[in-house]
N, C-alpha and C. Protein backbone atom coordinates (compact mmCIF):
# COMPACT_ATOMS: atom_id res chain seq x y z
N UNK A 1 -37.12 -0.68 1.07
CA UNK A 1 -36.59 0.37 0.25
C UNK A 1 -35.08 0.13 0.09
N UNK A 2 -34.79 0.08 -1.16
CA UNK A 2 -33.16 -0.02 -1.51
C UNK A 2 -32.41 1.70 -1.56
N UNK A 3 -31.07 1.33 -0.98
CA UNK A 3 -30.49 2.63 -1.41
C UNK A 3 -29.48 2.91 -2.57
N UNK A 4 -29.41 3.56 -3.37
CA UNK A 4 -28.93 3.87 -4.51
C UNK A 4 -27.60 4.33 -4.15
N UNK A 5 -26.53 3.84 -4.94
CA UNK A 5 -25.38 4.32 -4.84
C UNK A 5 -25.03 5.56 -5.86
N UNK A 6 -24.25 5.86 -5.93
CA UNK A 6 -24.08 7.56 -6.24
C UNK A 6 -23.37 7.01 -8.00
N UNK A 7 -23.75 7.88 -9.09
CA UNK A 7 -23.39 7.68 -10.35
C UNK A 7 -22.22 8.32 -10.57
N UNK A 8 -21.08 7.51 -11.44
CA UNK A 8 -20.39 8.07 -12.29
C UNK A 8 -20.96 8.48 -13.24
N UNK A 9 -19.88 8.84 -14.65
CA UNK A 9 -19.69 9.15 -15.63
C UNK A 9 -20.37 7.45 -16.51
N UNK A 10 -21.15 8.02 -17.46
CA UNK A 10 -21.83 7.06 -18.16
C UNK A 10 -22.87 6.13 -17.38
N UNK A 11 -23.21 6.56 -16.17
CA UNK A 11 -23.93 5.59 -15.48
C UNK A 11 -23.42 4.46 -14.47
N UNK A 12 -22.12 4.67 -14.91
CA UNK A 12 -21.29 3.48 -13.75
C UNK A 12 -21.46 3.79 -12.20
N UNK A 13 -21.63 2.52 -11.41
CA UNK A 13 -21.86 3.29 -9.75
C UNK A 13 -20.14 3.70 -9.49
N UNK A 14 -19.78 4.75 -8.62
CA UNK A 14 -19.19 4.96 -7.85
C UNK A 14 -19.18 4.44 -6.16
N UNK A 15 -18.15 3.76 -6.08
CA UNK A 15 -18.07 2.72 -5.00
C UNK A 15 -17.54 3.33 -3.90
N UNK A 16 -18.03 3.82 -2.65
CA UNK A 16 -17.09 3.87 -1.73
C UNK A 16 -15.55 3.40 -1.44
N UNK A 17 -14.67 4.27 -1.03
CA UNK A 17 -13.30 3.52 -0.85
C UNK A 17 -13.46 1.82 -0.61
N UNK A 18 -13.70 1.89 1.21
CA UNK A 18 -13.42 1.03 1.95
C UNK A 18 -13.73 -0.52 1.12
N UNK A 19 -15.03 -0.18 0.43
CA UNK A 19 -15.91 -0.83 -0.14
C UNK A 19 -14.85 -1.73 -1.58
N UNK A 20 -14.65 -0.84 -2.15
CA UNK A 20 -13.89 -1.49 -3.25
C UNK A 20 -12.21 -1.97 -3.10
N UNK A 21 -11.75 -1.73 -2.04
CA UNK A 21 -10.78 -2.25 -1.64
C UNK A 21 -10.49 -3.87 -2.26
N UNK A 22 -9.74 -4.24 -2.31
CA UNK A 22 -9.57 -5.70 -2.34
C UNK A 22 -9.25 -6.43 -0.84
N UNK A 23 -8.39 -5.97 -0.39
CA UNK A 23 -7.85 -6.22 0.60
C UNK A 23 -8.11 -5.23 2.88
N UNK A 24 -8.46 -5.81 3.36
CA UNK A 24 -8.34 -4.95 4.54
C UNK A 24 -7.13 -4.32 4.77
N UNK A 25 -7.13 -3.26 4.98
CA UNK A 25 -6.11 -2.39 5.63
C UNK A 25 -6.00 -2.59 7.02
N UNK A 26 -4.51 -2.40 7.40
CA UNK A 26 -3.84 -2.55 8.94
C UNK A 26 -3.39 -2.03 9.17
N UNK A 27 -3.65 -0.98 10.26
CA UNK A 27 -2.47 0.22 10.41
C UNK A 27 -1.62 -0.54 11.91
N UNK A 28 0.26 -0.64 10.73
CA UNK A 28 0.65 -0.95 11.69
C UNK A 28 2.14 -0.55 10.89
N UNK A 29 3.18 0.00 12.21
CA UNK A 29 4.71 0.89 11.33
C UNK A 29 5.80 -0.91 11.75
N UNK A 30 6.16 -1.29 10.58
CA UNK A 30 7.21 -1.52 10.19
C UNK A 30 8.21 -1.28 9.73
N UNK A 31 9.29 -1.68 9.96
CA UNK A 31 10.51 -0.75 9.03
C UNK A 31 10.56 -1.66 7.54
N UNK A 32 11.14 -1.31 7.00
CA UNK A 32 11.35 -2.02 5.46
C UNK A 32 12.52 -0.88 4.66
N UNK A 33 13.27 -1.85 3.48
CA UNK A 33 14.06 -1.56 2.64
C UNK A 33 13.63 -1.33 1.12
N UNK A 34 14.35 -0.35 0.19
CA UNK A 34 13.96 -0.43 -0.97
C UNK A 34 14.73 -0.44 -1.36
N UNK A 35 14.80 -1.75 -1.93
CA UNK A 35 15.91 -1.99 -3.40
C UNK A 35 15.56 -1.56 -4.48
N UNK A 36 16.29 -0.71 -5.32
CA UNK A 36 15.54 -0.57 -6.58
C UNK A 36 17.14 -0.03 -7.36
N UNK A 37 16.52 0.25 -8.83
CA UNK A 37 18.03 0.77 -9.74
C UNK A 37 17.44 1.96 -10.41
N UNK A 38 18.30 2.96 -10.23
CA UNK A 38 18.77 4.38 -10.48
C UNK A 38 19.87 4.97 -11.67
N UNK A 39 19.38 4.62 -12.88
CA UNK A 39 20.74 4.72 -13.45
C UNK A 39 21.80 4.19 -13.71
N UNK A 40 21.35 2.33 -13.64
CA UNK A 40 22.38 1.50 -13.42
C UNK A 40 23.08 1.14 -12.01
N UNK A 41 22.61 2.08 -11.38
CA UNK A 41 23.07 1.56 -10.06
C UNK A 41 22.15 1.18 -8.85
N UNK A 42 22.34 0.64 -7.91
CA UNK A 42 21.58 -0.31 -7.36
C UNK A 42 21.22 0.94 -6.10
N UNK A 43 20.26 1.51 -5.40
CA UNK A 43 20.25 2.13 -4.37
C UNK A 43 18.91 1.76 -3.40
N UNK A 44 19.68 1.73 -1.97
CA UNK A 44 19.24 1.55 -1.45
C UNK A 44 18.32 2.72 -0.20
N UNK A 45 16.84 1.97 -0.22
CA UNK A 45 16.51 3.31 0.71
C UNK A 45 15.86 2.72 1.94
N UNK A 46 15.82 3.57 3.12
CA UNK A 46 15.17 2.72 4.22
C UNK A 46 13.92 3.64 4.42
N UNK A 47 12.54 2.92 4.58
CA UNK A 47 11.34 3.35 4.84
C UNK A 47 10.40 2.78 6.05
N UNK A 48 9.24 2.93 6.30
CA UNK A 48 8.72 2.05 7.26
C UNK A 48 7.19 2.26 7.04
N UNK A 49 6.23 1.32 6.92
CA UNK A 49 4.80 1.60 6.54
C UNK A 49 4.15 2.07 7.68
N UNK A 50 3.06 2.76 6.72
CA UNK A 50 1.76 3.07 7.88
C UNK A 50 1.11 2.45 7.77
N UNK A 51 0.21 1.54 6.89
CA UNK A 51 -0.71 0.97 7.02
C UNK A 51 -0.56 -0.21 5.86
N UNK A 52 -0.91 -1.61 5.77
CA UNK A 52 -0.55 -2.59 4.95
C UNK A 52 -1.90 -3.37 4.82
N UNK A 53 -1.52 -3.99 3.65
CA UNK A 53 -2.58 -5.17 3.10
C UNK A 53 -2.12 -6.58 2.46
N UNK A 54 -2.92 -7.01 2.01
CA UNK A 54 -2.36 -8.22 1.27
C UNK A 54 -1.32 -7.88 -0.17
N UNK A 55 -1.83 -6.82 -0.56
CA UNK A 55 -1.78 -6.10 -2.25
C UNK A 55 -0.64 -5.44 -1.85
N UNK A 56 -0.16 -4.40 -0.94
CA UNK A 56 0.88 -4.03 -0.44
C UNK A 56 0.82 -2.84 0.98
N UNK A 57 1.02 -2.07 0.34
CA UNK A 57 1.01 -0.74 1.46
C UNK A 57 1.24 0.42 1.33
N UNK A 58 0.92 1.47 2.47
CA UNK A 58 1.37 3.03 2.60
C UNK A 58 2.52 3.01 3.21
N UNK A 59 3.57 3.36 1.97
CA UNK A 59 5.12 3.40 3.18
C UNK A 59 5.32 4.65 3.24
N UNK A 60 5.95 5.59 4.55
CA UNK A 60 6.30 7.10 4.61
C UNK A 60 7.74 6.47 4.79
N UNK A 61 8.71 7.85 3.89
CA UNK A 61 9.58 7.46 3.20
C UNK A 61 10.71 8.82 2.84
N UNK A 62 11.71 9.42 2.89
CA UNK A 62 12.43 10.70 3.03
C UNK A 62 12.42 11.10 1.67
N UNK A 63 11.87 10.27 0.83
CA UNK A 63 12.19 10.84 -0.61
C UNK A 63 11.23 10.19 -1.42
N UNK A 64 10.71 10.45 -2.47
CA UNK A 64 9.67 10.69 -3.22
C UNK A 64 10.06 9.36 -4.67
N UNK A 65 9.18 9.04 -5.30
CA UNK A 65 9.51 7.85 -6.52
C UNK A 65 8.65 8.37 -7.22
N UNK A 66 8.27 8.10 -8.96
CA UNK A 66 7.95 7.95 -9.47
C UNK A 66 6.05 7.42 -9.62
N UNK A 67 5.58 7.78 -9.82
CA UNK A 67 4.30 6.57 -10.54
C UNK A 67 4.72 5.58 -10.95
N UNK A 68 4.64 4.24 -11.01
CA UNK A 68 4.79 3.21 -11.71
C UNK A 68 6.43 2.77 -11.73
N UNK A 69 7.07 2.90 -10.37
CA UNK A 69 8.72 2.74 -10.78
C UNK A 69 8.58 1.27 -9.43
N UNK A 70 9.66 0.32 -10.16
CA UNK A 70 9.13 -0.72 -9.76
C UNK A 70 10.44 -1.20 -8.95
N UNK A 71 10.16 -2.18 -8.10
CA UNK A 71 11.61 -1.78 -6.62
C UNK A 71 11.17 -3.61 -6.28
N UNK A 72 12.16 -3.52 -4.97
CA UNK A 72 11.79 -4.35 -3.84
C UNK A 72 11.71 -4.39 -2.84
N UNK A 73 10.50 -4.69 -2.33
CA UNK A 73 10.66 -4.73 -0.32
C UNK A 73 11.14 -5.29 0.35
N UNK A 74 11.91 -4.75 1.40
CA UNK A 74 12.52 -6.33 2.28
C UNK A 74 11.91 -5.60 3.66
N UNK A 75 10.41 -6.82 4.40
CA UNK A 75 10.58 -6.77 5.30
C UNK A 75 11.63 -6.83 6.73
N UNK A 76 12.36 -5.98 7.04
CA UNK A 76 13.61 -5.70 7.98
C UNK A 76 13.15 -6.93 8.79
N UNK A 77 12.02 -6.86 9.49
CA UNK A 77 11.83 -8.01 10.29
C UNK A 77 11.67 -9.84 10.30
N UNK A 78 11.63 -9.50 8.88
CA UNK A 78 11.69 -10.97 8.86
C UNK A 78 12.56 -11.51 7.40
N UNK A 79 13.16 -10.57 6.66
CA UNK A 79 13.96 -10.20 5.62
C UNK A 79 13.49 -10.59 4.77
N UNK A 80 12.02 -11.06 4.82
CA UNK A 80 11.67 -11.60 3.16
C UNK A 80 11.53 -10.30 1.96
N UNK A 81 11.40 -10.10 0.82
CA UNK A 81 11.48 -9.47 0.11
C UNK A 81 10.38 -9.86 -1.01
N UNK A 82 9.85 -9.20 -1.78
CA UNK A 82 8.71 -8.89 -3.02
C UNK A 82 8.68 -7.92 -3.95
N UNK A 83 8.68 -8.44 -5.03
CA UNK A 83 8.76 -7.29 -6.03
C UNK A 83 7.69 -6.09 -6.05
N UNK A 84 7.70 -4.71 -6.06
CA UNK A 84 6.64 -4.08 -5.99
C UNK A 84 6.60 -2.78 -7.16
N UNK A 85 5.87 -2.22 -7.14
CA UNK A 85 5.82 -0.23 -7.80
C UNK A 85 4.66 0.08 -6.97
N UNK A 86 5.19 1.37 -7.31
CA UNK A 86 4.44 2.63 -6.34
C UNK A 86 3.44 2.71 -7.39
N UNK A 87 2.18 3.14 -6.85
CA UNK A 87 0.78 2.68 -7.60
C UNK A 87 0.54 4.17 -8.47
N UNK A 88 1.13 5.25 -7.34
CA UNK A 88 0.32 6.63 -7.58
C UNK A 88 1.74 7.64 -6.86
N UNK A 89 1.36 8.76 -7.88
CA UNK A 89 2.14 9.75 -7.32
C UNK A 89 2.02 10.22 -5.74
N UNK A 90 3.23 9.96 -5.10
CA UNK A 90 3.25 9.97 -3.76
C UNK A 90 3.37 11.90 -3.04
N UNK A 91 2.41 11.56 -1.91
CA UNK A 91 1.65 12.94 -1.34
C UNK A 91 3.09 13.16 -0.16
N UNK A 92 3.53 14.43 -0.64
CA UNK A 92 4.38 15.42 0.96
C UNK A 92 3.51 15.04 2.17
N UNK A 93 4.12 14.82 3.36
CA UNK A 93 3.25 15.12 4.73
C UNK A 93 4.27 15.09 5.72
N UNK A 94 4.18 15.91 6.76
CA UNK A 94 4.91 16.14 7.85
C UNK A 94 6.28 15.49 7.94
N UNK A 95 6.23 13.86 7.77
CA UNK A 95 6.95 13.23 8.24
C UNK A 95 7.65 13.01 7.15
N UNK A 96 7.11 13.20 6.12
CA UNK A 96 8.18 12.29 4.68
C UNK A 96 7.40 12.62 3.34
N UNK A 97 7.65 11.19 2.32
CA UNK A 97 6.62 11.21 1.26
C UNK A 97 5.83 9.92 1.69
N UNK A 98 4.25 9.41 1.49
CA UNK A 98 3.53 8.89 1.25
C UNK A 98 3.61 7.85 0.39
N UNK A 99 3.72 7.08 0.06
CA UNK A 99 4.20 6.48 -0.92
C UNK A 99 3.69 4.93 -0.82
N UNK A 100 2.46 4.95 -2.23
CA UNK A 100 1.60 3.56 -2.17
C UNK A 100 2.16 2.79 -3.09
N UNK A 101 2.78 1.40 -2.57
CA UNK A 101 3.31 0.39 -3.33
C UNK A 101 2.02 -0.77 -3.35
N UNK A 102 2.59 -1.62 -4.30
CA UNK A 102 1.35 -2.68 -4.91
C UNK A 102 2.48 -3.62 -5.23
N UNK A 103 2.21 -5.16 -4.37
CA UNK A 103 2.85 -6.10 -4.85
C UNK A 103 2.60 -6.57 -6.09
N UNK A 104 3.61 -7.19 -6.89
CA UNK A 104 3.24 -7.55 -8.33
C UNK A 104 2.48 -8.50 -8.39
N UNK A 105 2.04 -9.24 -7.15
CA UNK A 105 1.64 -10.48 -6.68
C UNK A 105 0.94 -10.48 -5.61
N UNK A 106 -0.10 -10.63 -5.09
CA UNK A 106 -0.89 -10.77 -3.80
C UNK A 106 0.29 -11.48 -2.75
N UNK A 107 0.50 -11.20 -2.21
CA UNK A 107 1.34 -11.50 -0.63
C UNK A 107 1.18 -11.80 0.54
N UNK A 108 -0.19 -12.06 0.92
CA UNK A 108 -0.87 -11.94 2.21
C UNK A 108 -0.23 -12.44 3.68
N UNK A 109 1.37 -13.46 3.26
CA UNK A 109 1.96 -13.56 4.51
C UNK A 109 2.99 -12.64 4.57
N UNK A 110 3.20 -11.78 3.57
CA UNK A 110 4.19 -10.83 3.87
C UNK A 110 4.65 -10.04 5.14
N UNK A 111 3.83 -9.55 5.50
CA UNK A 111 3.92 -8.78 6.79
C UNK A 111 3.87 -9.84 7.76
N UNK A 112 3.12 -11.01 8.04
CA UNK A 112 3.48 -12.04 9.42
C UNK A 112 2.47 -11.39 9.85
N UNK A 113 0.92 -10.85 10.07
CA UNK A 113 0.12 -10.95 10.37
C UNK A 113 -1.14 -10.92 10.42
N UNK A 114 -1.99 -11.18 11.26
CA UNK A 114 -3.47 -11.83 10.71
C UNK A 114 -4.22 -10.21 10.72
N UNK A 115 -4.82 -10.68 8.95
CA UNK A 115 -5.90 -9.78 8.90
C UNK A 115 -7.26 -9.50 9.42
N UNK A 116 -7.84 -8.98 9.53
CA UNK A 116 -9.32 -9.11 9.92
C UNK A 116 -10.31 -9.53 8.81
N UNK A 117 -11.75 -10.33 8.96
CA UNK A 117 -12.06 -10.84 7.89
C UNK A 117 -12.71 -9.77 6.74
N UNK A 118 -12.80 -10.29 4.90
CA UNK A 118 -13.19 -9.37 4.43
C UNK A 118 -14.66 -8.42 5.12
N UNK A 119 -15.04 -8.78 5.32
CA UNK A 119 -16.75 -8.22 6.06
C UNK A 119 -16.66 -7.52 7.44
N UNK A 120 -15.24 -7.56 8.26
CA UNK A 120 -15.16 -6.80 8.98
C UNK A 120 -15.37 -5.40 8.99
N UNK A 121 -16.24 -4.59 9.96
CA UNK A 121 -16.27 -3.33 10.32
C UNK A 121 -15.92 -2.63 11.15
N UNK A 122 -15.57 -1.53 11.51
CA UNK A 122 -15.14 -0.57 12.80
C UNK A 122 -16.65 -0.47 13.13
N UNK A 123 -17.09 -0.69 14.86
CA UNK A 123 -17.93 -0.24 15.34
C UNK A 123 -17.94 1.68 15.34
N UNK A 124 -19.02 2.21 14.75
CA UNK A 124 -19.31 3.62 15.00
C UNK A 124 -19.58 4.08 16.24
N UNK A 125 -19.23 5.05 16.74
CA UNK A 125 -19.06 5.33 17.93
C UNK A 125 -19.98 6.95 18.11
């Protein structure tokens, strides 16, 4: 017996998150920089991720960007840098803003470490 995945609109399947991901997620806090321009001027902000991928990451962050406003990262730790934008309007939470960036470019040594393979799972507990 096969199981049916759940329908969109027009018949399209609707995919679980994890599932349609491109990339594994890593929850791990780095610090990082954002270069970006404001009006002609160059400003700088300091952030640090929660969780990263090849594609980019969740950075929490004291101040809020745009949809689609396009910057640069500089890993603090190893100072490399990548062009990026924030994918989606970034969510308030306790600590800051939320804020999902997307390299313009797949990056996968960016962060300096090893992912787990695509087919990896969390054992259920």
């Amino acid at each position: 017996m096969t199981q049916s995945r759940p329908q969109g609109e027009k018949g399209n399947q609707v995919i679980p998150g994890e599932e349609r991901r491109r990339s594994q997620r890593v929850i791990v806090r780095t610090a990082v920089t954002l270069h970006l321009t404001i009006a002609k001027q160059v400003v700088i902000v300091k952030a640090e991720t929660v969780e990263v991928n090849d594609h980019g990451a969740m950075l929490l962050c004291t101040r809020s960007f745009s949809a689609d406003e396009r910057m640069e990262i500089q890993n603090d730790c190893t100072r490399q840098c990548a062009a990026c934008r924030v994918t989606r309007v970034p969510r308030e939470s306790a600590g800051g803003y939320l804020i999902p960036i997307e390299f313009e470019a797949p990056a996968p040594n960016f962060w300096h470490i090893s992912f787990p393979p695509t087919d990896w799972k969390s054992r259920e507990r």
